[in-house]
Protein backbone atom coordinates (compact mmCIF):
# COMPACT_ATOMS: atom_id res chain seq x y z
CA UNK A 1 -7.60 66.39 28.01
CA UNK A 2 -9.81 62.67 28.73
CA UNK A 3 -8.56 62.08 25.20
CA UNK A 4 -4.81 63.14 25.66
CA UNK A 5 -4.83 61.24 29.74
CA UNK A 6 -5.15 57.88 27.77
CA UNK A 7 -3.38 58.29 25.31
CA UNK A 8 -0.61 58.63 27.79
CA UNK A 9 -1.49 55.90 29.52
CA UNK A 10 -1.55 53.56 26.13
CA UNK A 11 1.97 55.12 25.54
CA UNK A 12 2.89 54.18 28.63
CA UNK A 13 2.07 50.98 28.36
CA UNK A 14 -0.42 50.67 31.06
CA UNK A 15 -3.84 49.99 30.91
CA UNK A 16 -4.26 48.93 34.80
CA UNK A 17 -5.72 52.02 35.52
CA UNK A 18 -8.52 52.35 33.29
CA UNK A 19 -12.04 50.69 33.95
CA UNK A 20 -12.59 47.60 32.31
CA UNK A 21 -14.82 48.89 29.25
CA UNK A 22 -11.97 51.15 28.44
CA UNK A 23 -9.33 48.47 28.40
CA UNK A 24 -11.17 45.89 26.30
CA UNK A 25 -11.56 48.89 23.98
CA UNK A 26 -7.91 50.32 23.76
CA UNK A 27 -5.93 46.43 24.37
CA UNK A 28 -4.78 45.53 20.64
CA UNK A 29 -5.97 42.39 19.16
CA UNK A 30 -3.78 39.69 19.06
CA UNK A 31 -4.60 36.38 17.08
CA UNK A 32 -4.36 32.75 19.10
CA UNK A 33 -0.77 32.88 19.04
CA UNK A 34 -0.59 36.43 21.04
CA UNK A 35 0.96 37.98 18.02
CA UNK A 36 -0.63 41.41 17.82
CA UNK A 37 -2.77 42.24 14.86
CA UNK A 38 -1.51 44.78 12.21
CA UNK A 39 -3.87 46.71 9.56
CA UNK A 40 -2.42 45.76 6.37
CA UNK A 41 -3.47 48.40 4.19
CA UNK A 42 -3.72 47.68 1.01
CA UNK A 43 -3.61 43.76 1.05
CA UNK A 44 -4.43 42.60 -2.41
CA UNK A 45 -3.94 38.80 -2.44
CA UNK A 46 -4.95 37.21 1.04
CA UNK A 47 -4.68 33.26 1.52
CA UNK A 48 -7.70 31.77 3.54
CA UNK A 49 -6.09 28.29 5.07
CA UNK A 50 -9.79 27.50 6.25
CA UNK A 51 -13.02 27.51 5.62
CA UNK A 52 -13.63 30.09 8.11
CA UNK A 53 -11.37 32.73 7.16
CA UNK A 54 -12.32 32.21 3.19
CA UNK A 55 -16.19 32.76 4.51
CA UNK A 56 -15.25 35.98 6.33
CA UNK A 57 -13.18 37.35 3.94
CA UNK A 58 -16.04 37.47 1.27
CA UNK A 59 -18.49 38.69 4.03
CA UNK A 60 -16.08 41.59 4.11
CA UNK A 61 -16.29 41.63 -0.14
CA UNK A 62 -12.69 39.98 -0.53
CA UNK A 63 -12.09 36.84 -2.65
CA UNK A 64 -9.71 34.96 -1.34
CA UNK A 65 -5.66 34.50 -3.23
CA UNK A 66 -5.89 31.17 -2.37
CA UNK A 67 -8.23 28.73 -0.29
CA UNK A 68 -8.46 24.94 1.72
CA UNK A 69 -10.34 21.96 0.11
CA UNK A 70 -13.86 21.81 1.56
CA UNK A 71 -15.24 18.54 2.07
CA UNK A 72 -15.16 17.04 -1.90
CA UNK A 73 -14.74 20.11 -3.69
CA UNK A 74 -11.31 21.86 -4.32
CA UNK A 75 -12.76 25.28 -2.55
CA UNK A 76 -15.96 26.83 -0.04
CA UNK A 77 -17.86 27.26 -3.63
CA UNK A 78 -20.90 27.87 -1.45
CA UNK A 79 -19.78 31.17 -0.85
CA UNK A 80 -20.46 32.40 -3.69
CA UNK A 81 -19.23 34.11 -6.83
CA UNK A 82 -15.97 35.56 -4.84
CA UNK A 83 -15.14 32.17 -4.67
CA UNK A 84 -14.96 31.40 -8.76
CA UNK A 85 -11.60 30.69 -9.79
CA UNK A 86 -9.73 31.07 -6.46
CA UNK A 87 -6.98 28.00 -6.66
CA UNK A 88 -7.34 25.51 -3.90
CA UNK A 89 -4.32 25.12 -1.28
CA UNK A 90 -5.19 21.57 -0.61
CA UNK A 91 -6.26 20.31 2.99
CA UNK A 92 -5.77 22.97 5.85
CA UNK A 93 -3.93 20.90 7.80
CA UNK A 94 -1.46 19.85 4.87
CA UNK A 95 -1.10 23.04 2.58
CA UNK A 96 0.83 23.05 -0.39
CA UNK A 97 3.05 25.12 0.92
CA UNK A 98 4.63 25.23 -2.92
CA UNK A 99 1.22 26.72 -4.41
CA UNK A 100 0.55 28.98 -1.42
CA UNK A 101 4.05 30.61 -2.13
CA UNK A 102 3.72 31.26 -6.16
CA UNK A 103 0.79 33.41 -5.47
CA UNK A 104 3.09 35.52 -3.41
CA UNK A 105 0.79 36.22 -0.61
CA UNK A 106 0.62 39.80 1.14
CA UNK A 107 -1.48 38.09 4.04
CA UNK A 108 -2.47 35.10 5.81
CA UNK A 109 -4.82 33.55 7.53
CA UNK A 110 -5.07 30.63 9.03
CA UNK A 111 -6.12 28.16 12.05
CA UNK A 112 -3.52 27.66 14.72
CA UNK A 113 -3.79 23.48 15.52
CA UNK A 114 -3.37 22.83 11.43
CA UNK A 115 -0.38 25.54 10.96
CA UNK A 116 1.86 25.15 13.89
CA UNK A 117 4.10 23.09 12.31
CA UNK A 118 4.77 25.50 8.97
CA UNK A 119 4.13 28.73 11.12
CA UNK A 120 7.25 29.58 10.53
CA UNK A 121 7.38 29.08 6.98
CA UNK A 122 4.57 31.06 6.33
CA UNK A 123 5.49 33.69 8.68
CA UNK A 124 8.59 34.43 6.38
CA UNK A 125 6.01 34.44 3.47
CA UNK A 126 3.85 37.48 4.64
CA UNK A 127 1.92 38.47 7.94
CA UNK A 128 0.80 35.56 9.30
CA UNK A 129 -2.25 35.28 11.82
CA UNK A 130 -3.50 32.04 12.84
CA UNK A 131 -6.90 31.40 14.96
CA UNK A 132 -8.59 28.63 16.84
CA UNK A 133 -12.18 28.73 15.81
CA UNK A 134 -13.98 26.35 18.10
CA UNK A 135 -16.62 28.55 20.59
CA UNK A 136 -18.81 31.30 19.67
CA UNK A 137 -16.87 33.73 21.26
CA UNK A 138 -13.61 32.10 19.11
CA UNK A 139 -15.57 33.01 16.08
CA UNK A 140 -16.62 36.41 16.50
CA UNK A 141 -12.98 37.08 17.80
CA UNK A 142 -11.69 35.59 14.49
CA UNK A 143 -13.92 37.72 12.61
CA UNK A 144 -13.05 40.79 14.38
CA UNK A 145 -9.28 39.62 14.53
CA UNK A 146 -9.79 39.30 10.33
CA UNK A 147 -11.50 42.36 9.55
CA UNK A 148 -9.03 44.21 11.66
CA UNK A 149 -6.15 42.55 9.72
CA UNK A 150 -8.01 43.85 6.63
CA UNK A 151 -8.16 47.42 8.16
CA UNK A 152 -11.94 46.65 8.13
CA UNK A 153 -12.38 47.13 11.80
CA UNK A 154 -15.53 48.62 11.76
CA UNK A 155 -17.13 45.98 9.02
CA UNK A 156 -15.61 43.11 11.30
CA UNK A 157 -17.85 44.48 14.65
CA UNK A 158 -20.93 45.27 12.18
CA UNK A 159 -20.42 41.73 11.16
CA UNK A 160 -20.65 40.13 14.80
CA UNK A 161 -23.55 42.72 15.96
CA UNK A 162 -25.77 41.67 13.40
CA UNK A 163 -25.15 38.16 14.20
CA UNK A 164 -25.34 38.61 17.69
CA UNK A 165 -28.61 40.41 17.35
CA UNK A 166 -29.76 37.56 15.56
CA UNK A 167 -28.84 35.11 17.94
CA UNK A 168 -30.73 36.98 20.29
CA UNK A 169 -33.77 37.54 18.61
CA UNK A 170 -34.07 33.65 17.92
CA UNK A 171 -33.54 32.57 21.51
CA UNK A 172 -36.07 34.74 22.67
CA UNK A 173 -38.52 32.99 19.82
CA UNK A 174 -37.26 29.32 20.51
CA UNK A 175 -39.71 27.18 22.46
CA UNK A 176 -37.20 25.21 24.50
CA UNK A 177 -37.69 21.62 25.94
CA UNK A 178 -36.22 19.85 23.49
CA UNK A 179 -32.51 17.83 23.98
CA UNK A 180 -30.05 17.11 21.23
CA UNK A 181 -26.55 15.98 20.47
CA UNK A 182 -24.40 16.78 17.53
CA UNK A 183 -22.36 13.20 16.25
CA UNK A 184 -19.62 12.83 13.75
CA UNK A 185 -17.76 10.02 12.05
CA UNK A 186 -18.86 6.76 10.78
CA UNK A 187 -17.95 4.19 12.89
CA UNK A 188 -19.50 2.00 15.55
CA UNK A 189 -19.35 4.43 18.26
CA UNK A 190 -20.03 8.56 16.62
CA UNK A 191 -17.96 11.13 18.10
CA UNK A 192 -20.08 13.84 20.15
CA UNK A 193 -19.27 17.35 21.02
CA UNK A 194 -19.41 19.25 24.45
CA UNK A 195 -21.18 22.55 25.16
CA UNK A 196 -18.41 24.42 24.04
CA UNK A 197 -18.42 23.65 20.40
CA UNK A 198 -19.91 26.66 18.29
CA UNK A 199 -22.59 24.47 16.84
CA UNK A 200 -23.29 22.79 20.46
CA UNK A 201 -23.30 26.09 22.09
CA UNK A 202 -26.16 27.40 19.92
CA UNK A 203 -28.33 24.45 20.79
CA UNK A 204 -27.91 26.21 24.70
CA UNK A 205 -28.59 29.43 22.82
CA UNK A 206 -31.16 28.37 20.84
CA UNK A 207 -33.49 27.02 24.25
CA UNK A 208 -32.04 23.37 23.75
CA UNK A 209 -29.99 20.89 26.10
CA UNK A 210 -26.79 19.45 24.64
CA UNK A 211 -27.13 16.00 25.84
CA UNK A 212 -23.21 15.60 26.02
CA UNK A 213 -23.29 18.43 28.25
CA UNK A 214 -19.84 20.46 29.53
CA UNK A 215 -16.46 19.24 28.84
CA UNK A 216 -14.96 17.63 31.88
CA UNK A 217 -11.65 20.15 31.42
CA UNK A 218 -13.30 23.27 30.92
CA UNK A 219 -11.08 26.25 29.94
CA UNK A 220 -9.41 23.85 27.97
CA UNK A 221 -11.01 24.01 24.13
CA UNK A 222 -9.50 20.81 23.27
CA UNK A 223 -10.78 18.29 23.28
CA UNK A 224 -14.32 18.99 21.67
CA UNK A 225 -15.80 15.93 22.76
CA UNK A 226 -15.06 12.31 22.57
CA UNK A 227 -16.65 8.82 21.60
CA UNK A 228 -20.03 7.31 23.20
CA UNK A 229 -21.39 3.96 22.74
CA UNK A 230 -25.05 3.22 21.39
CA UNK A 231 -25.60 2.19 24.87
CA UNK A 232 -24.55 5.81 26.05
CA UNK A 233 -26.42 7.17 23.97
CA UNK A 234 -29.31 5.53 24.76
CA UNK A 235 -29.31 6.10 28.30
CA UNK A 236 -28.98 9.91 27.19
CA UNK A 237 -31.38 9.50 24.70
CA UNK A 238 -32.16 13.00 23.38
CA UNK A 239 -35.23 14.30 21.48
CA UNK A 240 -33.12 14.98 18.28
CA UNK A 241 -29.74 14.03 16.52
CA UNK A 242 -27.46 15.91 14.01
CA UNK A 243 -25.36 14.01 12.52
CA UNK A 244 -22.39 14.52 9.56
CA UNK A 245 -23.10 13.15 6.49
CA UNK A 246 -20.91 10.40 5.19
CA UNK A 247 -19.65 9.24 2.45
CA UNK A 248 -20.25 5.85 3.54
CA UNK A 249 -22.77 4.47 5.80
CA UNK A 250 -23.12 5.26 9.52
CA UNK A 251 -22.01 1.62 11.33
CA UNK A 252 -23.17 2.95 14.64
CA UNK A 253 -26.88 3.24 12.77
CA UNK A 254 -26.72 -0.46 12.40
CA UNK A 255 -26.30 -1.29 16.44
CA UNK A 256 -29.26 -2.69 17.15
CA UNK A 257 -29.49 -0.08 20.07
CA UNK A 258 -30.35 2.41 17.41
CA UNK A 259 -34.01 1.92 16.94
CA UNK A 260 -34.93 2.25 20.56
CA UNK A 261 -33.32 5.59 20.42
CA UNK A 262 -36.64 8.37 20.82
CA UNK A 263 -35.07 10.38 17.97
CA UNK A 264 -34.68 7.54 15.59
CA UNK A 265 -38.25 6.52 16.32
CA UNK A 266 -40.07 10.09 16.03
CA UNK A 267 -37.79 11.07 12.64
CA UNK A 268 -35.95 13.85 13.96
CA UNK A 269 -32.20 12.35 13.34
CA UNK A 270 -30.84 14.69 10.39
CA UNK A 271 -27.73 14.77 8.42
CA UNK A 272 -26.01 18.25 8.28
CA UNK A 273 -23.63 19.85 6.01
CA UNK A 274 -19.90 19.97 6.48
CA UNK A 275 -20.37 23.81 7.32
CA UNK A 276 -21.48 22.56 10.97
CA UNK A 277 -17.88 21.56 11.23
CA UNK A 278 -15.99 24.57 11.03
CA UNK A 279 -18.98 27.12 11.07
CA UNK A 280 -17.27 30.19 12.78
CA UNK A 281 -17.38 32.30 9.28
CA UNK A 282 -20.16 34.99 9.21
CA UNK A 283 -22.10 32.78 6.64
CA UNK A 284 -21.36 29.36 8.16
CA UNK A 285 -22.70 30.36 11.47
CA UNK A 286 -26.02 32.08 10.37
CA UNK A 287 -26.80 29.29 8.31
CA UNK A 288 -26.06 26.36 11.36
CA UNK A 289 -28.44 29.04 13.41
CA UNK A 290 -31.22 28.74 11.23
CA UNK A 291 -31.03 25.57 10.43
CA UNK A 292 -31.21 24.33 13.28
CA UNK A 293 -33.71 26.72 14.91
CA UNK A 294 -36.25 25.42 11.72
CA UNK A 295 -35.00 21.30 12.65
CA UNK A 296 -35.57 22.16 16.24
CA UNK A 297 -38.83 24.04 16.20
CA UNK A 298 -40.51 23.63 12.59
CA UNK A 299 -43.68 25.22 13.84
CA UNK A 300 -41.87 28.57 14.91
CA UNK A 301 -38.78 29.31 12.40
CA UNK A 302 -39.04 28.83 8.59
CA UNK A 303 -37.02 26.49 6.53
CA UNK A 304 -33.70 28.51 5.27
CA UNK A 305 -32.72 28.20 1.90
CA UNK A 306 -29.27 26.52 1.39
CA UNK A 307 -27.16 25.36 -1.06
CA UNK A 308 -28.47 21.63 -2.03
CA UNK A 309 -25.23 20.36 -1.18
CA UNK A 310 -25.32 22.31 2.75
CA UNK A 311 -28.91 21.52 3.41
CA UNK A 312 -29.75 18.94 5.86
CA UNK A 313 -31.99 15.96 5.29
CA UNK A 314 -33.59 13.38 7.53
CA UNK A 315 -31.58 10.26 8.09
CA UNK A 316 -32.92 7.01 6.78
């Protein structure tokens, strides 16, 4: 009868009655366009127009139709042997729209900012579901969003547990006390990211102080963070920089601020991989967690083993 009074309810199309836990578990998924998420039964060729979605599609054992570029190399090779042969669909925020439609996709998946402009396009293509993966909570959405769009519901939430466990267990091991900030680009003044950026946000998880601290508009996810001077950045002056690697060298590590920086000076400024960028895929994040748990507190986690081309090194 409990079963058959909600039921009517759902049916009914009202959930206002119910207590909270009940609603979060019986309100459909929706992606980060509100389009409600369909099982597709029976997908066989899905098109990852990310990095993110291609990593959580093979965490759920499904190589990708079709992928983005990563960084330099035509696909996410780093995740592994799923990934051999899958064509790549170009940049994510310019797919070759061409490509993407000779492999006659049954599903995609995207992220919202790059696709807005050809959401319609693909739409007409094959279920379409587009996410913005920028928080923590934006990721394990996504990856519960995915795995529902796989009919892999259950695999999605064991996904995100095991994570979240993780998570857990390393914040309870992490020392604390230390500051840090997270910089990218190359120029004379880095780009640094707020609080709410999944790689910043596990420096608060992990028993560390973003520097950078909240964004100034919060509830708003964009923008990430913005541009600093050497002089900012010396008056924050945290206990340890990450940093993007470059193809070219870092201009703002030639200010002559730089050196007076306490990170600079002790060696802890490193150079992560690409992955720290758009890390909301079940292998991305892991790997950001433990990396930087072993960067932040050598003497408590143990160096992960990464791809050579992932793993972060100390700046010189």
């Amino acid at each position: 009868m409990r079963f058959q009074g909600l039921k009517a309810l759902m049916v009914a199309g009202s959930l206002a009655f119910l207590p909270p836990a009940l609603q979060a578990a019986a309100a459909p998924l929706t992606d980060d366009r509100g389009l409600e998420i369909v099982p597709q039964t029976g997908a066989g060729k899905v098109v990852a127009i990310s990095t993110f979605a291609a990593d959580t599609l093979v965490s759920l054992g499904v190589a990708p139709a079709g992928a983005s570029t990563f960084g330099d190399r035509p696909v996410p090779d780093f995740l592994g042997p799923l990934m051999d042969g899958v064509p790549s669909l170009g940049q994510r925020a310019s797919t070759n729209l061409e490509q993407l439609s000779a492999l006659q996709p049954d599903l995609i998946l995207a992220i919202r900012r790059y696709t807005e402009p050809s959401a319609q396009k693909l739409s007409a293509l094959a279920p379409f579901y587009a996410f913005d993966v920028i928080s923590y909570d934006d990721s394990l959405r996504a990856v519960a969003g995915i795995a529902t769009a796989l009919d892999k519901a259950a695999e999605g939430q064991a996904l995100n547990a095991a994570f979240e466990a993780l998570v857990e267990d390393y914040g309870r091991r992490a020392p604390g006390g230390l500051s840090a900030v997270l910089l990218a680009g190359s120029g004379e003044a880095p780009f640094a990211y707020y609080d709410h950026f999944l790689s910043t946000d596990l420096l608060e998880r992990l028993n560390a102080t973003n520097s950078i601290g909240p964004s100034p508009t919060p509830g708003q996810p964009v923008p990430f963070g913005y541009q600093l001077s050497l002089e900012q950045l010396l008056l924050l002056n945290p206990d340890v920089i990450f940093m993007f690697a470059s193809g070219t060298r870092h201009a703002y590590a030639a200010n002559p601020v730089w050196p007076y920086l306490k990170a600079v000076q002790q060696g802890r400024v490193y150079e992560v991989g690409l992955h720290w960028k758009e890390g909301g895929g079940p292998v991305a994040r892991e790997w950001i967690l433990r990396e930087m748990a072993w960067r932040l507190y050598p003497d408590s986690f143990p160096q992960p083993e990464l791809p050579a081309s992932l793993a972060s090194r100390p700046f010189r």
